[in-house]
C-alpha atoms as a PDB file:
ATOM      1  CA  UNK A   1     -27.769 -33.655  -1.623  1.00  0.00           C
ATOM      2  CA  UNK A   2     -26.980 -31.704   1.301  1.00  0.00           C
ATOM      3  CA  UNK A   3     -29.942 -29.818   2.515  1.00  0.00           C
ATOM      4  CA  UNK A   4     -30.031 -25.770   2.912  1.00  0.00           C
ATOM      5  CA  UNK A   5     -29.795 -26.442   6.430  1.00  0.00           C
ATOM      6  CA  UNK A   6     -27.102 -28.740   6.600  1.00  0.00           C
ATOM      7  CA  UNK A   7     -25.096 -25.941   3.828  1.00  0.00           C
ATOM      8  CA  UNK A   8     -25.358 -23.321   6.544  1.00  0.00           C
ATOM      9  CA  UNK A   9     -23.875 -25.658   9.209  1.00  0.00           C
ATOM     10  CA  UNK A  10     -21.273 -26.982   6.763  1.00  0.00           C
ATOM     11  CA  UNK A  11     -20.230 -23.372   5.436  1.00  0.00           C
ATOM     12  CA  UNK A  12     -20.414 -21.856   9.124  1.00  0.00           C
ATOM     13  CA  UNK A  13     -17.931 -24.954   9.823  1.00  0.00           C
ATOM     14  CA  UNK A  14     -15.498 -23.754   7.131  1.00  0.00           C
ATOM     15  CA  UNK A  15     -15.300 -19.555   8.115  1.00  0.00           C
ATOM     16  CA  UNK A  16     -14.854 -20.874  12.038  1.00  0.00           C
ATOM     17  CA  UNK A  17     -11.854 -23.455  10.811  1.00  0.00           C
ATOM     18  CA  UNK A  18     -10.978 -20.635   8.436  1.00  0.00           C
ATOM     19  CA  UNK A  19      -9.704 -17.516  10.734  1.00  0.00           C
ATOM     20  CA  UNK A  20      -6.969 -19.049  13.416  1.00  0.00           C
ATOM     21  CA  UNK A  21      -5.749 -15.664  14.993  1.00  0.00           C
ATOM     22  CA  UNK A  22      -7.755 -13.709  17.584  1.00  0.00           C
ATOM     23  CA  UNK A  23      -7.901 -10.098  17.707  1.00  0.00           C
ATOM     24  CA  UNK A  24      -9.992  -7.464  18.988  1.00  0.00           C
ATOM     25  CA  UNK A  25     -11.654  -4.765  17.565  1.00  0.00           C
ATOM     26  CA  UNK A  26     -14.383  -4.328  19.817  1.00  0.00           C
ATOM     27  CA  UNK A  27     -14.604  -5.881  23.741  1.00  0.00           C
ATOM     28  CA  UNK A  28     -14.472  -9.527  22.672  1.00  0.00           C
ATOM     29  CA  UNK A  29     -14.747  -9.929  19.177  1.00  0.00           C
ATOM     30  CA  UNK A  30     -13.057 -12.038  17.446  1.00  0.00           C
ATOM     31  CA  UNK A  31     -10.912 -11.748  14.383  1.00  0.00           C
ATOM     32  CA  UNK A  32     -13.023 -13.784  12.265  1.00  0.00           C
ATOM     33  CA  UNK A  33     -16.248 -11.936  13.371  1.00  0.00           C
ATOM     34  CA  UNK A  34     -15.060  -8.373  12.499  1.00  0.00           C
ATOM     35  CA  UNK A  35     -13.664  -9.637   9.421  1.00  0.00           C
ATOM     36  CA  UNK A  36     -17.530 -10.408   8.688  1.00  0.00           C
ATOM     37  CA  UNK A  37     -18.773  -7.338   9.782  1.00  0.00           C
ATOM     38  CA  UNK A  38     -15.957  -5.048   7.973  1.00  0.00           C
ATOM     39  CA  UNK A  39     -16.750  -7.531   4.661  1.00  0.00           C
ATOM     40  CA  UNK A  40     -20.416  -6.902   4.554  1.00  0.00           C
ATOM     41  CA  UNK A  41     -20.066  -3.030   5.073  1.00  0.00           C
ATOM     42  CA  UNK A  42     -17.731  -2.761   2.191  1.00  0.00           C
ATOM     43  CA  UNK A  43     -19.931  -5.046  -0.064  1.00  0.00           C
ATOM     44  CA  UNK A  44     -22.651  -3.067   1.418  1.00  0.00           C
ATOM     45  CA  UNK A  45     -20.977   0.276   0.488  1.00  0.00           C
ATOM     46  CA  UNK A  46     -19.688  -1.473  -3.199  1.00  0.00           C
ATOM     47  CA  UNK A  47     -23.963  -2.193  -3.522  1.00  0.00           C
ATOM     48  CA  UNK A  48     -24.653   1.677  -2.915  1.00  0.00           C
ATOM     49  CA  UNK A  49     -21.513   3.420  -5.152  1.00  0.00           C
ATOM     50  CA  UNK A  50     -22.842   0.985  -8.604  1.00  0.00           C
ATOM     51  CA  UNK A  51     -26.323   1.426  -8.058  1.00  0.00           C
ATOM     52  CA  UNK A  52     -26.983  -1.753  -7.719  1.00  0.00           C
ATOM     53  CA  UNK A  53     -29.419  -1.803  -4.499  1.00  0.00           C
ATOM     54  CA  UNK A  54     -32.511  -3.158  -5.104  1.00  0.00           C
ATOM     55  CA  UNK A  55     -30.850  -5.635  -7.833  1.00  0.00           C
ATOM     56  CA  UNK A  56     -28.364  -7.635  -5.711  1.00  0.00           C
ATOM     57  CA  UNK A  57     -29.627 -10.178  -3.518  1.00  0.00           C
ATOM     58  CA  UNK A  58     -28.765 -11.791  -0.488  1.00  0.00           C
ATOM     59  CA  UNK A  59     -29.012 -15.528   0.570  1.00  0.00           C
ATOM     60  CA  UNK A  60     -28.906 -17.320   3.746  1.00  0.00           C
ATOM     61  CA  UNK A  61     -25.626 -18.207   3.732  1.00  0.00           C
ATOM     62  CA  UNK A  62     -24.329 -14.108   3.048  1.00  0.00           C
ATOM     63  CA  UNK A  63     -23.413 -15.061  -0.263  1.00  0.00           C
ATOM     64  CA  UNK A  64     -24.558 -11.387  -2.399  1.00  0.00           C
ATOM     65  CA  UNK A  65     -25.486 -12.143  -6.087  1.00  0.00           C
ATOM     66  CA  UNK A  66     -26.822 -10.164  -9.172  1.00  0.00           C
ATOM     67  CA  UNK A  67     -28.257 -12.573 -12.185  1.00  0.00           C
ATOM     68  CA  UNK A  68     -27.106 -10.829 -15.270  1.00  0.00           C
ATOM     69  CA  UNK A  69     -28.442 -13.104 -17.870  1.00  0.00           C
ATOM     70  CA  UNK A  70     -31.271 -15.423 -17.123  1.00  0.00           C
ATOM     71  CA  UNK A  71     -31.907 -18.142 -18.916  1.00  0.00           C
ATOM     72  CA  UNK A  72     -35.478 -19.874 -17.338  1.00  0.00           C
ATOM     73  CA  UNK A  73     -34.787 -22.921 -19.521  1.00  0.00           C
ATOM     74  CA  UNK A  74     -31.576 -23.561 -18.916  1.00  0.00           C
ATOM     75  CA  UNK A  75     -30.195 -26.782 -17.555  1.00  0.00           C
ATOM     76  CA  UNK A  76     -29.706 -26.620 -13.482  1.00  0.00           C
ATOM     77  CA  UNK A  77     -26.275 -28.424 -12.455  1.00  0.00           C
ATOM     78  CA  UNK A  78     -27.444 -31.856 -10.283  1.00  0.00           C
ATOM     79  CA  UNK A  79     -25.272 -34.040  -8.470  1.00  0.00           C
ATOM     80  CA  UNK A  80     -22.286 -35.623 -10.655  1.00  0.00           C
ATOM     81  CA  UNK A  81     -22.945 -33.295 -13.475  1.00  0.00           C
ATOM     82  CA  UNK A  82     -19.659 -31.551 -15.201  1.00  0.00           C
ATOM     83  CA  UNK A  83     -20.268 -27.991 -14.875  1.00  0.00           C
ATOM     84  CA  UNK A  84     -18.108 -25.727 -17.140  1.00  0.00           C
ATOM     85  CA  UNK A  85     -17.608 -21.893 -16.114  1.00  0.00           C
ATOM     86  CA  UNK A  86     -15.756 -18.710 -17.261  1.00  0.00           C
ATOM     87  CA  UNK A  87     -15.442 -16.077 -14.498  1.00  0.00           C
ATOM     88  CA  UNK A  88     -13.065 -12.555 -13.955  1.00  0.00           C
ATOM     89  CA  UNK A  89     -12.276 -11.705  -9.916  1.00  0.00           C
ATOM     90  CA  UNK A  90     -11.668  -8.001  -8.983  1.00  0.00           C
ATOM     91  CA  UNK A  91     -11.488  -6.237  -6.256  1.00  0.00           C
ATOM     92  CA  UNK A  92     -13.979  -4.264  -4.574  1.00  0.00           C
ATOM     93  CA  UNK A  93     -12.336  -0.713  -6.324  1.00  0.00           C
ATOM     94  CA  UNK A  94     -12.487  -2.768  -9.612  1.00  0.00           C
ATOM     95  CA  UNK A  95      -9.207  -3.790  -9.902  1.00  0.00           C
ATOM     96  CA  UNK A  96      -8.789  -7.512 -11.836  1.00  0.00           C
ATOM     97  CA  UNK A  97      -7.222  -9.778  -9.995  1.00  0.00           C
ATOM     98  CA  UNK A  98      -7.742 -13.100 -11.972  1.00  0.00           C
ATOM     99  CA  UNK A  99      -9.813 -14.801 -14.409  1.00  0.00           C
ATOM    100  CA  UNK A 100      -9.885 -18.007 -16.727  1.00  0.00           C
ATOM    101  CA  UNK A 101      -9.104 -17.714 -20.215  1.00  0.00           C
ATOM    102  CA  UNK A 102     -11.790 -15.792 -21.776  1.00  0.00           C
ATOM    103  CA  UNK A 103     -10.142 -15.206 -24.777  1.00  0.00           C
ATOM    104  CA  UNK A 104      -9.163 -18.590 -25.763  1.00  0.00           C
ATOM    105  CA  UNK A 105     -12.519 -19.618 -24.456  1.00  0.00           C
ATOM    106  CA  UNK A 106     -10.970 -22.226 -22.401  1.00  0.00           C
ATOM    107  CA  UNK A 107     -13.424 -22.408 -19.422  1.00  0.00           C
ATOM    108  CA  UNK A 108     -12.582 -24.182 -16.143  1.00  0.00           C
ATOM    109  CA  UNK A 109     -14.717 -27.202 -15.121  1.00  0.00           C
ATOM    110  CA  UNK A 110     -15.348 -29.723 -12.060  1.00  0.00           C
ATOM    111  CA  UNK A 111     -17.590 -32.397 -10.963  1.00  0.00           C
ATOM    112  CA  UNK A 112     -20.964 -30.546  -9.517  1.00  0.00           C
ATOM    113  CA  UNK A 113     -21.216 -32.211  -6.046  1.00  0.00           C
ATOM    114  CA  UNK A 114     -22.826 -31.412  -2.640  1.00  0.00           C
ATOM    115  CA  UNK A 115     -19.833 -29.349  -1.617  1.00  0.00           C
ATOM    116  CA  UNK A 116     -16.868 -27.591  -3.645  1.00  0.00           C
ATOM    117  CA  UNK A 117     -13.996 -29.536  -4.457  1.00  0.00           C
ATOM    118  CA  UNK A 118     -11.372 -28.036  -7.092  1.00  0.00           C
ATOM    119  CA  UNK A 119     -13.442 -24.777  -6.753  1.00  0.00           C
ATOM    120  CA  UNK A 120     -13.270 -21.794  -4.113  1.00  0.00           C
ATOM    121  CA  UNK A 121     -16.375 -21.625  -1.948  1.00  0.00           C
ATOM    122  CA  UNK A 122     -17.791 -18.355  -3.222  1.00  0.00           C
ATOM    123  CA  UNK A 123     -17.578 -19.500  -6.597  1.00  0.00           C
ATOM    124  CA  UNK A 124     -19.191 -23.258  -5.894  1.00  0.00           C
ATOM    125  CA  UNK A 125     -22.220 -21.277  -3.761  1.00  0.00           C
ATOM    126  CA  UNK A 126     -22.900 -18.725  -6.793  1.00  0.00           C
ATOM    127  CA  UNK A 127     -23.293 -21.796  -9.230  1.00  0.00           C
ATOM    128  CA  UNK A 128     -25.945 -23.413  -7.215  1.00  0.00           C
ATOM    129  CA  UNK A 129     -28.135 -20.098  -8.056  1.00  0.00           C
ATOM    130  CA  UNK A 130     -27.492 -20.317 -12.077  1.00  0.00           C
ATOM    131  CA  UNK A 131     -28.623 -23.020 -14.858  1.00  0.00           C
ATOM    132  CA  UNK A 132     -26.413 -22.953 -18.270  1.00  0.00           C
ATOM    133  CA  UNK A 133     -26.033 -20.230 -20.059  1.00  0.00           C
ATOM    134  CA  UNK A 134     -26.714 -18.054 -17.349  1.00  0.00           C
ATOM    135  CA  UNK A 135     -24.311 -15.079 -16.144  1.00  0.00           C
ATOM    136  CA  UNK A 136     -24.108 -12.937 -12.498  1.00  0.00           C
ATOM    137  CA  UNK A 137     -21.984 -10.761 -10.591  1.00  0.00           C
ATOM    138  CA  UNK A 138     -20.852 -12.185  -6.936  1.00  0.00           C
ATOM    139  CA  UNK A 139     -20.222  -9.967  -4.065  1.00  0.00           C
ATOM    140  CA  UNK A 140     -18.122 -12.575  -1.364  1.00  0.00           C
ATOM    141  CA  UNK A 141     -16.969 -11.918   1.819  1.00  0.00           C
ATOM    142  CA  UNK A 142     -13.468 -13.893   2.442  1.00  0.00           C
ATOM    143  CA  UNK A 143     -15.407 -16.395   5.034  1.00  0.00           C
ATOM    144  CA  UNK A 144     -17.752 -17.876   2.060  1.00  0.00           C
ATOM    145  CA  UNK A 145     -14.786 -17.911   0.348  1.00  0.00           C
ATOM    146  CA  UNK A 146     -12.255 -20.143   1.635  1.00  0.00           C
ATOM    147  CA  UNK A 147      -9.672 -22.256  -0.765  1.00  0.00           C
ATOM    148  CA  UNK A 148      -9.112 -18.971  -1.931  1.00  0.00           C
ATOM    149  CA  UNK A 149      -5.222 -18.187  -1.584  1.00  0.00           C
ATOM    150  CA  UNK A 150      -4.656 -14.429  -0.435  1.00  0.00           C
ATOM    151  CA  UNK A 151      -2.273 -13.042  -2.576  1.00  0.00           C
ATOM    152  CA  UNK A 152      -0.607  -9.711  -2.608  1.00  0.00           C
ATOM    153  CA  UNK A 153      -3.162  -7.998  -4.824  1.00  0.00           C
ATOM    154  CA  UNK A 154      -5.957  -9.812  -2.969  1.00  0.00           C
ATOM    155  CA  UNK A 155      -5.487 -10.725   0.521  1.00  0.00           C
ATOM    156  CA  UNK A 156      -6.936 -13.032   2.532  1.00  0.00           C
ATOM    157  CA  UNK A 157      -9.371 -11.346   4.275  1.00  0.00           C
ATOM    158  CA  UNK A 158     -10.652  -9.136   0.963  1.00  0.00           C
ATOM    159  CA  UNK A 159     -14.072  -9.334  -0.231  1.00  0.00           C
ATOM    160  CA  UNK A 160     -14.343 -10.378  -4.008  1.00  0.00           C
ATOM    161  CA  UNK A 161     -16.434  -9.773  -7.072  1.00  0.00           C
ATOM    162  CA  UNK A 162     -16.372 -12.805  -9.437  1.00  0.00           C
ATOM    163  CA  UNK A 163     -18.353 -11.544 -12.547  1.00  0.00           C
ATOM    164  CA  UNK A 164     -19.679 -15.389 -13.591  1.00  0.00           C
ATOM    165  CA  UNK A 165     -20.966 -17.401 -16.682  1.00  0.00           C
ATOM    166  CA  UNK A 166     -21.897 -21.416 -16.419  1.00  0.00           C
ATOM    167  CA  UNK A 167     -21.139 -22.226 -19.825  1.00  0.00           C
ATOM    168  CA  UNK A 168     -21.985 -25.272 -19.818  1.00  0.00           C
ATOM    169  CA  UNK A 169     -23.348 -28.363 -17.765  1.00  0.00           C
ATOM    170  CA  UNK A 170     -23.439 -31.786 -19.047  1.00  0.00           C
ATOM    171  CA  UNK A 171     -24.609 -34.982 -17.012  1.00  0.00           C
ATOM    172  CA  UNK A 172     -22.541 -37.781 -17.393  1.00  0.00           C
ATOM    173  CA  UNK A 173     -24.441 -39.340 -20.717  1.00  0.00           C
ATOM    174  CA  UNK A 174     -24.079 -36.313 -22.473  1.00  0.00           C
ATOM    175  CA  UNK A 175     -20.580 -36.043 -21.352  1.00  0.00           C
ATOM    176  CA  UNK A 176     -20.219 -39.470 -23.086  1.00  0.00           C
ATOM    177  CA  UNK A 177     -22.027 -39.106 -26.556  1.00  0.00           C
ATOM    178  CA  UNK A 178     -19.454 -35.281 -26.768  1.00  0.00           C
ATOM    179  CA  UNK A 179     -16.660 -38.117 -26.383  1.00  0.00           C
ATOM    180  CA  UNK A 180     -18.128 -40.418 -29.126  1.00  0.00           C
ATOM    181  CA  UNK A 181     -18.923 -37.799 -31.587  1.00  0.00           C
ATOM    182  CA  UNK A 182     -15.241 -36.302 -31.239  1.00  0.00           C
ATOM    183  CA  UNK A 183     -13.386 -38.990 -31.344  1.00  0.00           C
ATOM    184  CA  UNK A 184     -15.796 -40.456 -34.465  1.00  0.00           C
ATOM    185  CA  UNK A 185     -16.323 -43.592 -32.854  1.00  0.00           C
ATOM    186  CA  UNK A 186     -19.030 -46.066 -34.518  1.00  0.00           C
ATOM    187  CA  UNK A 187     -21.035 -47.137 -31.290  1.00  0.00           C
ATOM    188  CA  UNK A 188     -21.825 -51.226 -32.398  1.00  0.00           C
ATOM    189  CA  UNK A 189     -23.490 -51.869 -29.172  1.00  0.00           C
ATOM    190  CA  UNK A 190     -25.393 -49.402 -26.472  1.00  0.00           C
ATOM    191  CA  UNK A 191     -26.875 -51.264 -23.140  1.00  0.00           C
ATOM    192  CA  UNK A 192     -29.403 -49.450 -21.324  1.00  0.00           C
ATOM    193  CA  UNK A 193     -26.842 -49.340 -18.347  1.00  0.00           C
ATOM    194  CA  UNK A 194     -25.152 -46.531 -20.356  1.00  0.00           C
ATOM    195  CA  UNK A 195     -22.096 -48.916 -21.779  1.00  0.00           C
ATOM    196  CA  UNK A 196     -21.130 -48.430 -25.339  1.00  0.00           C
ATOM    197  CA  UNK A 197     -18.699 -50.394 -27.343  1.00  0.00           C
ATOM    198  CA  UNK A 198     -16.959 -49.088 -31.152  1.00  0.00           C
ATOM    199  CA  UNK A 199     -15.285 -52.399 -32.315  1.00  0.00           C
ATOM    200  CA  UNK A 200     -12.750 -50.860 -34.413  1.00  0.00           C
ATOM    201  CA  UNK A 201     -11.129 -54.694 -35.481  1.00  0.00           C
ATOM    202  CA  UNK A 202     -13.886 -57.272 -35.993  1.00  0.00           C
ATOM    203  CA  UNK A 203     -12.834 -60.722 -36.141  1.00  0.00           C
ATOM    204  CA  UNK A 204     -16.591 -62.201 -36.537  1.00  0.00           C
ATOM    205  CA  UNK A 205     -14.897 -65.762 -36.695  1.00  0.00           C
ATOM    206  CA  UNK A 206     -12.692 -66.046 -33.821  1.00  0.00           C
ATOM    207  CA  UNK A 207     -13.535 -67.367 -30.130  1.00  0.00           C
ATOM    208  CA  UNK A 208     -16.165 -65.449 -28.271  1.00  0.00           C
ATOM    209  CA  UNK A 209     -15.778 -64.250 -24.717  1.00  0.00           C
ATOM    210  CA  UNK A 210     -17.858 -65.959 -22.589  1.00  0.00           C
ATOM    211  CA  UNK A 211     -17.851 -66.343 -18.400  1.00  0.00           C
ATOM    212  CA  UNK A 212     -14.871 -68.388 -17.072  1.00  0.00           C
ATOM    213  CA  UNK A 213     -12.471 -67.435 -20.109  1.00  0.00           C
ATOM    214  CA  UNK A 214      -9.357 -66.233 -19.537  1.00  0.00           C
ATOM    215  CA  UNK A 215      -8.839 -62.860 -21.537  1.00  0.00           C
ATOM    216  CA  UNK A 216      -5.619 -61.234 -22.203  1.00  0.00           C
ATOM    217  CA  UNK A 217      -6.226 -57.481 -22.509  1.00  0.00           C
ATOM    218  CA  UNK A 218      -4.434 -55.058 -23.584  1.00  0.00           C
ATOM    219  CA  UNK A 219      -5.692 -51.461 -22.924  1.00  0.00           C
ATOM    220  CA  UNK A 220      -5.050 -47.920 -22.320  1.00  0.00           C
ATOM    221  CA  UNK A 221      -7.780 -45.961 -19.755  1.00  0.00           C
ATOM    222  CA  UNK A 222      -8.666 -42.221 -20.472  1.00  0.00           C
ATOM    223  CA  UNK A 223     -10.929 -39.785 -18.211  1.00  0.00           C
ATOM    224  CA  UNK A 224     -12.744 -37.992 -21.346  1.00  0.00           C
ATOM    225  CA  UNK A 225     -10.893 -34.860 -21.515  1.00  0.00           C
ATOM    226  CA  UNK A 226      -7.705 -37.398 -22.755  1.00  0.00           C
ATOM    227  CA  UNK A 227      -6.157 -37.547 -19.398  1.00  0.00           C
ATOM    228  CA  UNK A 228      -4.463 -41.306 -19.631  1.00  0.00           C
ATOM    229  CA  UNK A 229      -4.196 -42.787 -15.834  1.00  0.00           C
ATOM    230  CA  UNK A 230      -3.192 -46.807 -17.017  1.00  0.00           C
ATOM    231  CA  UNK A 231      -1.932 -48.358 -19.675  1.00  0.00           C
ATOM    232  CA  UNK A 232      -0.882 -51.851 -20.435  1.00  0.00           C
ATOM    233  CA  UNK A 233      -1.845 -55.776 -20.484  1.00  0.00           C
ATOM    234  CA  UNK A 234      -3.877 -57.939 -18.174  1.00  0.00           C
ATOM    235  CA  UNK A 235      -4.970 -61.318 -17.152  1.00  0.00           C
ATOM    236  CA  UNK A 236      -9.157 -61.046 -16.755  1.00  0.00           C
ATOM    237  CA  UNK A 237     -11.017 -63.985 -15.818  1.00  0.00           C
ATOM    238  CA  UNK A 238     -14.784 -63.523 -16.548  1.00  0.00           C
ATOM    239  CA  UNK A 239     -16.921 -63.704 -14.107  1.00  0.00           C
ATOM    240  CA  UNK A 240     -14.822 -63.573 -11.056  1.00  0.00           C
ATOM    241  CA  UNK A 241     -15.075 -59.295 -10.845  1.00  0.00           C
ATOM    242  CA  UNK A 242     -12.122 -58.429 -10.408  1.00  0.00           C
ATOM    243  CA  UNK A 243     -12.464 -55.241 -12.805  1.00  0.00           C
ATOM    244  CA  UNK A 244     -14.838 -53.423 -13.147  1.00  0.00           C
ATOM    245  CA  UNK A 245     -18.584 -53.938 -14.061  1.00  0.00           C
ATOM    246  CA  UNK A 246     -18.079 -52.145 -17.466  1.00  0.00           C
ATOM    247  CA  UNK A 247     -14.971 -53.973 -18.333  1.00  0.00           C
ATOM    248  CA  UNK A 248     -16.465 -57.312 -17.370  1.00  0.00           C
ATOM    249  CA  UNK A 249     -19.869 -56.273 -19.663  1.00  0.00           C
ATOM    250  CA  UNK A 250     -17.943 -54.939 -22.264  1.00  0.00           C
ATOM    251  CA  UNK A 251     -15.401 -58.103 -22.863  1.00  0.00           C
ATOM    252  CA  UNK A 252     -18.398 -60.040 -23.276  1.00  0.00           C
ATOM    253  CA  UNK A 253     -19.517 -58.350 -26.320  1.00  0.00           C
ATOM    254  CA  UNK A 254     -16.173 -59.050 -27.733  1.00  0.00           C
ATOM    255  CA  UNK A 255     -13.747 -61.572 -29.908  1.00  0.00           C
ATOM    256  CA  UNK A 256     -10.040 -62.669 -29.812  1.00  0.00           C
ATOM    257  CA  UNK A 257      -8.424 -60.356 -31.998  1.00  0.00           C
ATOM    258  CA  UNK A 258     -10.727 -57.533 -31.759  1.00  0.00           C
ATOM    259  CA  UNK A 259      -9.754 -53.756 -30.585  1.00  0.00           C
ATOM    260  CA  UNK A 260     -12.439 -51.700 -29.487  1.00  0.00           C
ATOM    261  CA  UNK A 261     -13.068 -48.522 -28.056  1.00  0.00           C
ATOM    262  CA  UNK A 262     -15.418 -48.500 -24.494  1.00  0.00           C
ATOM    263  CA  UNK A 263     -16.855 -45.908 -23.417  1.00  0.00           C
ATOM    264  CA  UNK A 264     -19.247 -46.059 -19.818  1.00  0.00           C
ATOM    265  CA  UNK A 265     -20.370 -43.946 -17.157  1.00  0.00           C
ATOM    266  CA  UNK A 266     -19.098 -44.088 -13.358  1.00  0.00           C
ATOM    267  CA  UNK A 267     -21.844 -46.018 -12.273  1.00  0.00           C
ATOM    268  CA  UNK A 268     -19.685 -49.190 -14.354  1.00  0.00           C
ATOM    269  CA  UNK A 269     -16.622 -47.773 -13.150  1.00  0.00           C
ATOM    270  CA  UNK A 270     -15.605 -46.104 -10.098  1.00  0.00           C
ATOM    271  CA  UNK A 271     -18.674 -44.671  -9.164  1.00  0.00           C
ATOM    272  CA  UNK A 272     -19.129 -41.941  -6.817  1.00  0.00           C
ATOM    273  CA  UNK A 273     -16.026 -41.914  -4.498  1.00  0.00           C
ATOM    274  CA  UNK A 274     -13.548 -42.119  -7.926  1.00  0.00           C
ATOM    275  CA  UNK A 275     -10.164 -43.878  -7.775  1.00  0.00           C
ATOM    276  CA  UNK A 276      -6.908 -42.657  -6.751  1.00  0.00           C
ATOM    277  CA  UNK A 277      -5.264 -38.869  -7.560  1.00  0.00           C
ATOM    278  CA  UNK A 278      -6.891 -39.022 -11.019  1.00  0.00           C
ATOM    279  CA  UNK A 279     -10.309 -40.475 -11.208  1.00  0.00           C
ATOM    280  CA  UNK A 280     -12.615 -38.667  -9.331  1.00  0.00           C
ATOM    281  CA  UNK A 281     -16.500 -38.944  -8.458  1.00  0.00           C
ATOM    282  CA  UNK A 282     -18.899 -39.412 -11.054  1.00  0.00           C
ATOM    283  CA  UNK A 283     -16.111 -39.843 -13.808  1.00  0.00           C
ATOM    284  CA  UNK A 284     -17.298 -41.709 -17.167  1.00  0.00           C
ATOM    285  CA  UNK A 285     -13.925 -43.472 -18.485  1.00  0.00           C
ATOM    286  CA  UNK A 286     -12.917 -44.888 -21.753  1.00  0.00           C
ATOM    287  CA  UNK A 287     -10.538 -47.559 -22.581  1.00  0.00           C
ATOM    288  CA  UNK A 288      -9.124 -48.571 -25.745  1.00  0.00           C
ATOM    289  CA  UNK A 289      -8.724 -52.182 -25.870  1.00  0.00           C
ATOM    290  CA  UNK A 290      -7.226 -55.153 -27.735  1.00  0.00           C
ATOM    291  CA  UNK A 291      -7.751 -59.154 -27.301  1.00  0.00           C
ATOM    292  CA  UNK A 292      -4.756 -60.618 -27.415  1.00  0.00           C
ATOM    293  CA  UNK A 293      -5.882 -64.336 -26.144  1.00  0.00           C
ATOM    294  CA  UNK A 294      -8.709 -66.020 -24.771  1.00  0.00           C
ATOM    295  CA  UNK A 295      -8.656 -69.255 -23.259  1.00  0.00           C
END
């Protein structure tokens, strides 16, 4: 994980590659610095007209936050952890801008890693202050806030207020047994490395899988939200890896004729770069599979 240190530089990196256009205010300045300057008066001024001095705090980076709701024992979001979040953006005169779908409880989520990806800035740096379950009000200038898209009712350059809740954060094991226990799957075999396999069709007599067969598969792969990125039938010869280490563990534990369900954790699969548009870092997969042949 990054270091505080090494945030500052990375975050300073982002408002400088942020704000193209020069302009001056004052003798010199540039756009991007009175931006800053004309950002933290208003949140300054916002602070002052809700009472809230004295509650809001400030961190190193400028990000301005409020805890809400503290939960002490709540679970703090670590590296490759799914974090789950409901938030509504207004304005600084209160005006609602955007929000996820509250009412539906349908909360966004993304992969907790040591920099935002599929998540503005502002929002990324106020969930490295909260644990589950917790709630807080953000005060953002735009230059902590980039990946945000300025819009008509919220320009570019506009200061936010994200009022925010981390529903939820589950590592990748916990990810996994949600996925088991929705789907109803009857684990048969757990390894320590975090692979399970549900043998839906046992065929207890037929050949066994063993290193240097030749397995016809065939399979469809799922992220664990449903999201199906390949389907269809392969030639796997055990022991050569040439698939991954939780499809070449996972065969093993299997018959011709048998379908199973496989469920294992990035660390068997893609690990922490991902695969492609779909699979990203940290992403447990499953894969329903049937044995065709093995030779």
């Amino acid at each position: 994980m990054r270091t505080l240190a090494n945030k500052v530089l990375f975050y300073a990196a982002l408002a400088s590659t942020g704000f193209g256009v020069v302009s001056c205010e004052q003798a010199g300045e540039a756009l991007q610095d009175r931006k800053k300057r004309e950002n933290e008066q208003e949140i300054e001024q916002y602070i002052d007209r809700n009472n809230l001095r004295g509650q809001v705090q400030k961190n190193e980076l400028g990000l301005y936050y409020y805890i809400t709701k503290s939960v002490p024992n709540g679970q703090q979001p670590k590296i490759g952890d799914q974090v789950q979040y409901h938030y509504v953006a207004r304005r600084l005169d209160n005006l609602i801008v955007d929000s996820t779908d509250i009412a539906a409880n349908k909360p966004l989520s993304f992969v907790y890693l040591d920099r935002p990806v599929n998540i503005t800035a502002g929002l990324f740096l106020g969930i490295t202050q909260l644990k589950e379950g917790e709630e807080a009000i953000l005060l953002v200038p735009a230059y902590l806030d980039n990946g945000r898209i300025g819009t008509l009712l919220l320009p570019q350059y506009s200061p936010v207020r994200y009022d925010l809740k981390v529903v939820n954060v589950r590592t990748e094991d916990e990810q996994i047994e949600d996925y088991i226990k929705a789907k109803k799957l009857a684990v048969t075999q757990k390894q320590d490395n975090g692979l399970r396999v549900a043998v839906t069709q046992s065929r207890p007599d037929s050949v066994l899988i063993t290193t240097g067969k030749t397995v016809n598969v065939k399979y469809t792969g799922k992220l664990l939200n449903d999201t199906q990125f390949d389907a269809g039938t392969i030639n796997v010869v055990i022991g050569e890896g040439r698939v991954v280490k939780g499809w070449e563990e996972a065969l093993q534990k299997l018959r011709a004729g048998e379908k199973a369900t496989i469920v294992f954790p990035s660390a068997l699969g893609y690990g922490t770069q991902g695969s492609g548009q779909t699979i990203g870092p940290y992403a447990p997969l499953a894969f329903d599979l049937e044995i065709m042949s093995v030779k």
